[in-house]
N, C-alpha and C. Protein backbone atom coordinates (compact mmCIF):
# COMPACT_ATOMS: atom_id res chain seq x y z
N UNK A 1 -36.70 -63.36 0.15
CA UNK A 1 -36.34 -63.58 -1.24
C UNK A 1 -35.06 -62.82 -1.54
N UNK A 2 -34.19 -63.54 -2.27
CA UNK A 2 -32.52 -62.76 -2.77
C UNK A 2 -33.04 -61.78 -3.76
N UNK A 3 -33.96 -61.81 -4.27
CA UNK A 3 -34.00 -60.63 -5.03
C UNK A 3 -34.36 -58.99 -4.83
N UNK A 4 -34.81 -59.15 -3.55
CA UNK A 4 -34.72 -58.07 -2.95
C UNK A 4 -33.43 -57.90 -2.11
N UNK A 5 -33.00 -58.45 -2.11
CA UNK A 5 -31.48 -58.22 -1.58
C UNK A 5 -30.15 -57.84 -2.66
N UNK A 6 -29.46 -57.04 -1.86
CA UNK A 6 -28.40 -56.38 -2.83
C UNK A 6 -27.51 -57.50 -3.31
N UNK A 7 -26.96 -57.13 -4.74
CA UNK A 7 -26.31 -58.80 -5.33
C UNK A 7 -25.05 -58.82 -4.31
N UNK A 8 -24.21 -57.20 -3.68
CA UNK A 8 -23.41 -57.30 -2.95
C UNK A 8 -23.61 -57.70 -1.85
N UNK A 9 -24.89 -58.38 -1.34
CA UNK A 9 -25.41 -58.70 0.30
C UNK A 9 -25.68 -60.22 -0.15
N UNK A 10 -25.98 -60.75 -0.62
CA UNK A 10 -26.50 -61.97 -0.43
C UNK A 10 -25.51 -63.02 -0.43
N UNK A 11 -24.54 -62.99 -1.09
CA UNK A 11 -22.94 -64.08 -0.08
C UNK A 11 -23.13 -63.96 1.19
N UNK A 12 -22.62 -62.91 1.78
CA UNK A 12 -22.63 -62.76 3.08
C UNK A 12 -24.02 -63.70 3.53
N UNK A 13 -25.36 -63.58 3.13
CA UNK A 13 -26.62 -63.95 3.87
C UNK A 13 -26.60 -65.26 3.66
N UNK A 14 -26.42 -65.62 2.58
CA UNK A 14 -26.95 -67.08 2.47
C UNK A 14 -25.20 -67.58 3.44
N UNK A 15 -24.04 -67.21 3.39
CA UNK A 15 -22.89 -67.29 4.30
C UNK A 15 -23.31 -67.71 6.02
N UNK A 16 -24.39 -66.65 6.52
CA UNK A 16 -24.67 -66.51 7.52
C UNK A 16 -25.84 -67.44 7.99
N UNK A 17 -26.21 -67.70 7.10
CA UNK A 17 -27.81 -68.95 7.03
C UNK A 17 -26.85 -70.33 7.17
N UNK A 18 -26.01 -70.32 6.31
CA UNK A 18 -25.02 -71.65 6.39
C UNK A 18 -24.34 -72.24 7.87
N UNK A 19 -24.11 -71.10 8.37
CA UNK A 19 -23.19 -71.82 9.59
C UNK A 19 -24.43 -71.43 10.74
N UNK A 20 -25.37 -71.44 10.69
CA UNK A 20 -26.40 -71.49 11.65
C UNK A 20 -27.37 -73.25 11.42
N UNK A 21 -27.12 -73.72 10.39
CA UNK A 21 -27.80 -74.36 9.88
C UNK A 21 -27.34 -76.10 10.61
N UNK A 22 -28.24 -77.21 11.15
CA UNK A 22 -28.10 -77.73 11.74
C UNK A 22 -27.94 -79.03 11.14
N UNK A 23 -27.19 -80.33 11.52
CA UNK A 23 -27.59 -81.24 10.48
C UNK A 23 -28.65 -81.64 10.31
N UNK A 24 -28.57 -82.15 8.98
CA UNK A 24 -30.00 -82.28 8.06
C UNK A 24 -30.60 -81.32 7.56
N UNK A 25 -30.32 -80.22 7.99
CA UNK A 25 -31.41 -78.76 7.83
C UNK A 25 -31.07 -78.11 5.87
N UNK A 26 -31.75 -77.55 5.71
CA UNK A 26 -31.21 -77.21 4.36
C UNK A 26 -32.00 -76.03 3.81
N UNK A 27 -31.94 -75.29 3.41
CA UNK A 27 -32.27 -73.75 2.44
C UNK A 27 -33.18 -74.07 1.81
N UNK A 28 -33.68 -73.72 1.77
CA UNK A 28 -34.79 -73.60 0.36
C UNK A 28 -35.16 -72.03 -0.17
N UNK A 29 -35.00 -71.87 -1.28
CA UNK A 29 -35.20 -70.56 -2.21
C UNK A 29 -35.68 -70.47 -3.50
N UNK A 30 -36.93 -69.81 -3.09
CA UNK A 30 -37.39 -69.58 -4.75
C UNK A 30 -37.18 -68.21 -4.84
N UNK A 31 -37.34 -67.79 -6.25
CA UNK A 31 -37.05 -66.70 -7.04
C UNK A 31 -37.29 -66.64 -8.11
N UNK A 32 -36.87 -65.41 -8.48
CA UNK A 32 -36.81 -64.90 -9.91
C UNK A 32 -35.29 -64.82 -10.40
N UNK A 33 -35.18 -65.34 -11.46
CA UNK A 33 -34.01 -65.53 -11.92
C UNK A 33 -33.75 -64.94 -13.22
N UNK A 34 -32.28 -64.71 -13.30
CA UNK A 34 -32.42 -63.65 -15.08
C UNK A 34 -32.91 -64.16 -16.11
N UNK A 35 -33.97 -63.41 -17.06
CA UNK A 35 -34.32 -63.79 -17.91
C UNK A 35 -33.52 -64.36 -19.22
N UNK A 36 -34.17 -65.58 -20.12
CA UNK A 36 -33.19 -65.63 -20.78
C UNK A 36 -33.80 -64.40 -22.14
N UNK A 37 -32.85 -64.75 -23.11
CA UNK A 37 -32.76 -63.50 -23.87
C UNK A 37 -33.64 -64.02 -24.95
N UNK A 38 -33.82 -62.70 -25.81
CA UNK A 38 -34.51 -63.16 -27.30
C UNK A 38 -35.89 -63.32 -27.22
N UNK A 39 -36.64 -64.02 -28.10
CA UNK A 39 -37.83 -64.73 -27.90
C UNK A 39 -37.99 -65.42 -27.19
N UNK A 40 -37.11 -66.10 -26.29
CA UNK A 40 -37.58 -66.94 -25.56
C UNK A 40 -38.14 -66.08 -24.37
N UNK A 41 -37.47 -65.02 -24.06
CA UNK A 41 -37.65 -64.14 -22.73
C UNK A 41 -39.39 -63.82 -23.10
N UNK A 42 -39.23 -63.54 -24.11
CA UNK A 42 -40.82 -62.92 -24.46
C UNK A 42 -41.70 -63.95 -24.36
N UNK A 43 -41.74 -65.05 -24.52
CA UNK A 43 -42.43 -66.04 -24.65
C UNK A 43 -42.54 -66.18 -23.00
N UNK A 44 -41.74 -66.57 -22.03
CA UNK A 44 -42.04 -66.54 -20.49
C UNK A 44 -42.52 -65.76 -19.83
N UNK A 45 -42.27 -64.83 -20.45
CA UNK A 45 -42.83 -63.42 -19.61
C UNK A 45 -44.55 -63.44 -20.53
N UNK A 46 -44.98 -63.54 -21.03
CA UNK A 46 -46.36 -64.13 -21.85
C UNK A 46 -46.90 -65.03 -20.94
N UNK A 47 -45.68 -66.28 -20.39
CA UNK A 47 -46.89 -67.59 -19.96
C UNK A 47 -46.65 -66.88 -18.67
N UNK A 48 -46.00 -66.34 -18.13
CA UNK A 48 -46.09 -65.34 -16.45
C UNK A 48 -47.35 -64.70 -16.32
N UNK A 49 -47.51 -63.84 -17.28
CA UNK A 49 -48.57 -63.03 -17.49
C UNK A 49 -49.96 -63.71 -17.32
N UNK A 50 -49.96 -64.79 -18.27
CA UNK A 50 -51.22 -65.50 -18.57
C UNK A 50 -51.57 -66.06 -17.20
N UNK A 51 -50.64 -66.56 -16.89
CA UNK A 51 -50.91 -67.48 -15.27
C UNK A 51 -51.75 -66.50 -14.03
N UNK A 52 -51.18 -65.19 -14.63
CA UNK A 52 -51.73 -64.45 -13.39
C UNK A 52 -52.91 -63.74 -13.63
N UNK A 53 -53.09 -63.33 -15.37
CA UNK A 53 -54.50 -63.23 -15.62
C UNK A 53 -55.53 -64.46 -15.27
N UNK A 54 -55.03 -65.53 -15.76
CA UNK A 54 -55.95 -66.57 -15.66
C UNK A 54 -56.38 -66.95 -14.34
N UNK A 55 -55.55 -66.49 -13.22
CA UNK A 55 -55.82 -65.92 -11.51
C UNK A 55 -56.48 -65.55 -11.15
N UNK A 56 -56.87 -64.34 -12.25
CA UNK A 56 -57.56 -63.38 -11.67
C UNK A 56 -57.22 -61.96 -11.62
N UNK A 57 -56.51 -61.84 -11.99
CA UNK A 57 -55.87 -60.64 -11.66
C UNK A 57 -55.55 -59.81 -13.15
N UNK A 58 -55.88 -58.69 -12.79
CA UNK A 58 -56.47 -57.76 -14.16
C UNK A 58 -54.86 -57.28 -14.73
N UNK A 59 -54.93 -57.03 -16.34
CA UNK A 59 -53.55 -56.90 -16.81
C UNK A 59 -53.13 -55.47 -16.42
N UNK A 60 -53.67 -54.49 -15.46
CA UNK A 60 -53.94 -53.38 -15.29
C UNK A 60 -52.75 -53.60 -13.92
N UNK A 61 -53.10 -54.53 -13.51
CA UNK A 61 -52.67 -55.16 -12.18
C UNK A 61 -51.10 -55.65 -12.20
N UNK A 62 -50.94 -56.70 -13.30
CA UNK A 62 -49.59 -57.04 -13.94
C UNK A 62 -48.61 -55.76 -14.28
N UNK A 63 -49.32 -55.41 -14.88
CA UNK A 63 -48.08 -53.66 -15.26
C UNK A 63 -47.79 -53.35 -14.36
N UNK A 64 -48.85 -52.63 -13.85
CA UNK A 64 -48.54 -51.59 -12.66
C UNK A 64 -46.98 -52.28 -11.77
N UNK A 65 -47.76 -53.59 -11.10
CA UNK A 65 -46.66 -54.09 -9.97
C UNK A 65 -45.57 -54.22 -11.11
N UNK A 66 -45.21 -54.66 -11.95
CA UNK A 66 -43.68 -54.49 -13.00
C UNK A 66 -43.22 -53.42 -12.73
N UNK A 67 -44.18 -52.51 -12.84
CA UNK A 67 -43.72 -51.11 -12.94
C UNK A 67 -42.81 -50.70 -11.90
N UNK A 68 -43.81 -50.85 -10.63
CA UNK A 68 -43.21 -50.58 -9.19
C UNK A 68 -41.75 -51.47 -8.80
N UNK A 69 -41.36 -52.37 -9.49
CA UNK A 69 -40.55 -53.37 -8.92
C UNK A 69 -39.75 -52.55 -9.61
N UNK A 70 -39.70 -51.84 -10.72
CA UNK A 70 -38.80 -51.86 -11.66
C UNK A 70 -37.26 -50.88 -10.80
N UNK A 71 -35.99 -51.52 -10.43
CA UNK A 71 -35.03 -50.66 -9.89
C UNK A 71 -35.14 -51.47 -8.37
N UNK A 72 -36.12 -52.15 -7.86
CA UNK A 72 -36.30 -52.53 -6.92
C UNK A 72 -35.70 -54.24 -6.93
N UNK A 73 -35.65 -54.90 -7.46
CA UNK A 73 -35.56 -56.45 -7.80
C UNK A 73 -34.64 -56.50 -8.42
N UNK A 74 -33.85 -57.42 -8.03
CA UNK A 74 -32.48 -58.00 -8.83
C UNK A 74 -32.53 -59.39 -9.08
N UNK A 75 -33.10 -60.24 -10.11
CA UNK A 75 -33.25 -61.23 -10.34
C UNK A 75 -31.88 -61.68 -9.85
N UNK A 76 -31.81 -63.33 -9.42
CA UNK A 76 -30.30 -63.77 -9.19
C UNK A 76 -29.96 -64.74 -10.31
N UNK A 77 -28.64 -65.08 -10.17
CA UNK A 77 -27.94 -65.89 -10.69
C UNK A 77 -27.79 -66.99 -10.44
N UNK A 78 -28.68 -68.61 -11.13
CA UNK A 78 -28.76 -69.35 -9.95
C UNK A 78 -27.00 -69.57 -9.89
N UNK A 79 -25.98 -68.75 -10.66
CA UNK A 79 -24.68 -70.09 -10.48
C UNK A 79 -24.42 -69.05 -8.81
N UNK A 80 -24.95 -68.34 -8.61
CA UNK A 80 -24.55 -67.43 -7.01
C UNK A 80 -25.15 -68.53 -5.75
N UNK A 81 -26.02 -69.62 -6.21
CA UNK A 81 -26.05 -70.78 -5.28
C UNK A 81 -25.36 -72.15 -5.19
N UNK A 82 -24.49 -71.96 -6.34
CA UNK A 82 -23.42 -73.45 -6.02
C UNK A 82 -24.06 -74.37 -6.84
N UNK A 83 -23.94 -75.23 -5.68
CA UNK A 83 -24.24 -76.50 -6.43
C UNK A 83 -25.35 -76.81 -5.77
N UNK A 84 -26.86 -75.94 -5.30
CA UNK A 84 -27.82 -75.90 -5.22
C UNK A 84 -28.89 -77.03 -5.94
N UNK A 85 -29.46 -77.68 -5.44
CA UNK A 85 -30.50 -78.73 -6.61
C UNK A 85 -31.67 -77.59 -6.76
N UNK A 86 -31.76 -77.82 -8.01
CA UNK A 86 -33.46 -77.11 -8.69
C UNK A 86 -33.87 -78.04 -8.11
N UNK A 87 -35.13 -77.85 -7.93
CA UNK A 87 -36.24 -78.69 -7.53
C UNK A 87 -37.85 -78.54 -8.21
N UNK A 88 -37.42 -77.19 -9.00
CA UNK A 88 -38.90 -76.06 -9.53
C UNK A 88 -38.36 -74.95 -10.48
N UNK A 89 -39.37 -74.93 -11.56
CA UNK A 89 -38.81 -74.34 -12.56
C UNK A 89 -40.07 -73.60 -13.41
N UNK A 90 -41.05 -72.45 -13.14
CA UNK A 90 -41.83 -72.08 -13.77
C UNK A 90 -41.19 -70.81 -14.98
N UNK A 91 -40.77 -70.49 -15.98
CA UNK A 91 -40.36 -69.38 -16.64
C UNK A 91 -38.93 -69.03 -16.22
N UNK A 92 -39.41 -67.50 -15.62
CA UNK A 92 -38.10 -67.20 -14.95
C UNK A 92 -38.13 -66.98 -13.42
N UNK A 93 -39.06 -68.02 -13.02
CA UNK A 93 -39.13 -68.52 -11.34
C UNK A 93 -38.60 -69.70 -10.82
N UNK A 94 -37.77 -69.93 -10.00
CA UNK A 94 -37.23 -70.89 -9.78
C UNK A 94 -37.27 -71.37 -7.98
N UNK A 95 -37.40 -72.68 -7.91
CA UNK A 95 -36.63 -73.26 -6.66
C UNK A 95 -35.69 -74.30 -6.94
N UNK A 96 -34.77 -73.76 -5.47
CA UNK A 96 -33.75 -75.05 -4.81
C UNK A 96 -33.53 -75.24 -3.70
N UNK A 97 -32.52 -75.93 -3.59
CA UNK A 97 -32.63 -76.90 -2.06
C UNK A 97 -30.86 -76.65 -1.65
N UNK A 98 -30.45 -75.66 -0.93
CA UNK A 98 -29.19 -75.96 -0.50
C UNK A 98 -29.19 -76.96 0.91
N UNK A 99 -27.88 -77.77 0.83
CA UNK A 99 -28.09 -78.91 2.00
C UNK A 99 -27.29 -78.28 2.83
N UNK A 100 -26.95 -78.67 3.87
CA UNK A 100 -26.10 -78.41 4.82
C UNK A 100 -25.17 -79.48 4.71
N UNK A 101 -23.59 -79.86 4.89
CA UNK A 101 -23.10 -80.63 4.28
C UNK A 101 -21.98 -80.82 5.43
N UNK A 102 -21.18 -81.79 5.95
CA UNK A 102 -20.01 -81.84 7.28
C UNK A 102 -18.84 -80.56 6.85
N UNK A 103 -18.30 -79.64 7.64
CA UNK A 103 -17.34 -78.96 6.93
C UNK A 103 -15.92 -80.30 7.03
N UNK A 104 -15.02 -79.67 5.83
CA UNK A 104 -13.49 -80.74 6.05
C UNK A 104 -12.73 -80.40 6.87
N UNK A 105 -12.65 -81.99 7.54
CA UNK A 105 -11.89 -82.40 8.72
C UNK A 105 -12.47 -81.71 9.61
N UNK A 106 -14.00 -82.18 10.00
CA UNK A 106 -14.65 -81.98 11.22
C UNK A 106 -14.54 -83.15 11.76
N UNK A 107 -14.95 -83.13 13.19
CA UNK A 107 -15.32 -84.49 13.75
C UNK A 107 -16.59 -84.88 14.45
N UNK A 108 -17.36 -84.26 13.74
CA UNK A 108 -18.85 -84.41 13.77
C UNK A 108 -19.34 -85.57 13.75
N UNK A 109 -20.08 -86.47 15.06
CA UNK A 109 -20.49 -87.90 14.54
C UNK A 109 -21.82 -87.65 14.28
N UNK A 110 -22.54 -86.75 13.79
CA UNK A 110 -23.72 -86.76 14.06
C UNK A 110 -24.51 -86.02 15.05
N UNK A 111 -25.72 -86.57 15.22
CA UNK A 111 -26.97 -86.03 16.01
C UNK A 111 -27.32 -84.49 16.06
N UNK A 112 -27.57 -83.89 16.95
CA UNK A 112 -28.18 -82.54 16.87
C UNK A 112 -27.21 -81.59 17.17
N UNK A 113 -26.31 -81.86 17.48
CA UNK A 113 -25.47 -80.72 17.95
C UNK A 113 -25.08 -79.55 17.45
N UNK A 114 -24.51 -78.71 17.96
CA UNK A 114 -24.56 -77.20 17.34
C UNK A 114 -24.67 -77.23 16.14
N UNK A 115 -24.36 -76.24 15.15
CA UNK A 115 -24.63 -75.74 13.91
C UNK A 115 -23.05 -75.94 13.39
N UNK A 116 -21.92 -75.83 14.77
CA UNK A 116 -20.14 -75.06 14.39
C UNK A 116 -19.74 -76.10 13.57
N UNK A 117 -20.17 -77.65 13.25
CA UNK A 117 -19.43 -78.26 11.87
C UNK A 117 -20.50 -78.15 10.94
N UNK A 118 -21.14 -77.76 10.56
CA UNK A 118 -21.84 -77.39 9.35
C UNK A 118 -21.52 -76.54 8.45
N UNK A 119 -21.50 -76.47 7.22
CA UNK A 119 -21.40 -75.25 5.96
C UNK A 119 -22.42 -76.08 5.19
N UNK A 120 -23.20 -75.02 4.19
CA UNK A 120 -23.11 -75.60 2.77
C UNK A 120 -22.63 -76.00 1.86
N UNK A 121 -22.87 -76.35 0.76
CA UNK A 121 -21.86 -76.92 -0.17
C UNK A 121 -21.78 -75.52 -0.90
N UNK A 122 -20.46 -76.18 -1.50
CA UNK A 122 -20.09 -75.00 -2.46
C UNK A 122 -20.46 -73.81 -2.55
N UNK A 123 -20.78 -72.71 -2.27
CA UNK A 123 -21.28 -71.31 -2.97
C UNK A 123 -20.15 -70.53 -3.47
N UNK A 124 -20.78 -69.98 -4.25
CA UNK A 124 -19.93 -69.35 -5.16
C UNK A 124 -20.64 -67.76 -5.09
């Protein structure tokens, strides 16, 4: 998960996931993403809560682990994945799908071959 990763480390990683990545192959990442602000933040962080009481899991249980994360977790930014597709969207949890995409002016026809004309799209 990027959110345990430093906001200054994760270019580089998802960088390094990219040119390993084979055609067809593609990323997938869920997370926690920044909250939005205001009431609305309060209101998600409520249906977060509820989901995990309604789990099972005691509100004794919810704090605490907040607690412990707290300084530990760096929610991300989805614009730090490009042009990433959502695919999943609970509160402030999210998935997407980075593709692997031909780099320009490769001459890649295809099939399995190495990873060396591959990038992702866009990251930013």
């Amino acid at each position: 998960m990027l959110i345990f990763t430093g906001v200054s480390d994760r270019r580089e990683l998802l960088d390094k996931l990219c040119t390993r990545m084979k055609p067809g192959a593609a990323i997938i990442v869920f997370d926690r993403t920044i909250a939005a602000s205001g009431y609305e933040a309060k209101v998600m962080m409520r249906m977060v809560w509820n989901g995990k009481l309604k789990a099972g899991v005691s509100m004794a249980e919810v704090a605490d682990k907040e607690m412990r994360l707290v300084g530990v977790q760096r929610p991300i930014e989805p614009v730090e994945l490009g042009d990433a597709l959502e695919i999943f969207r609970f509160a402030d949890f999210a998935g997407w799908i980075i593709q692997a995409q031909p780099r320009r002016g490769s001459q890649h026809r295809g099939g399995f071959g190495g990873s060396s004309h591959l990038c992702c799209r866009e990251l930013r």
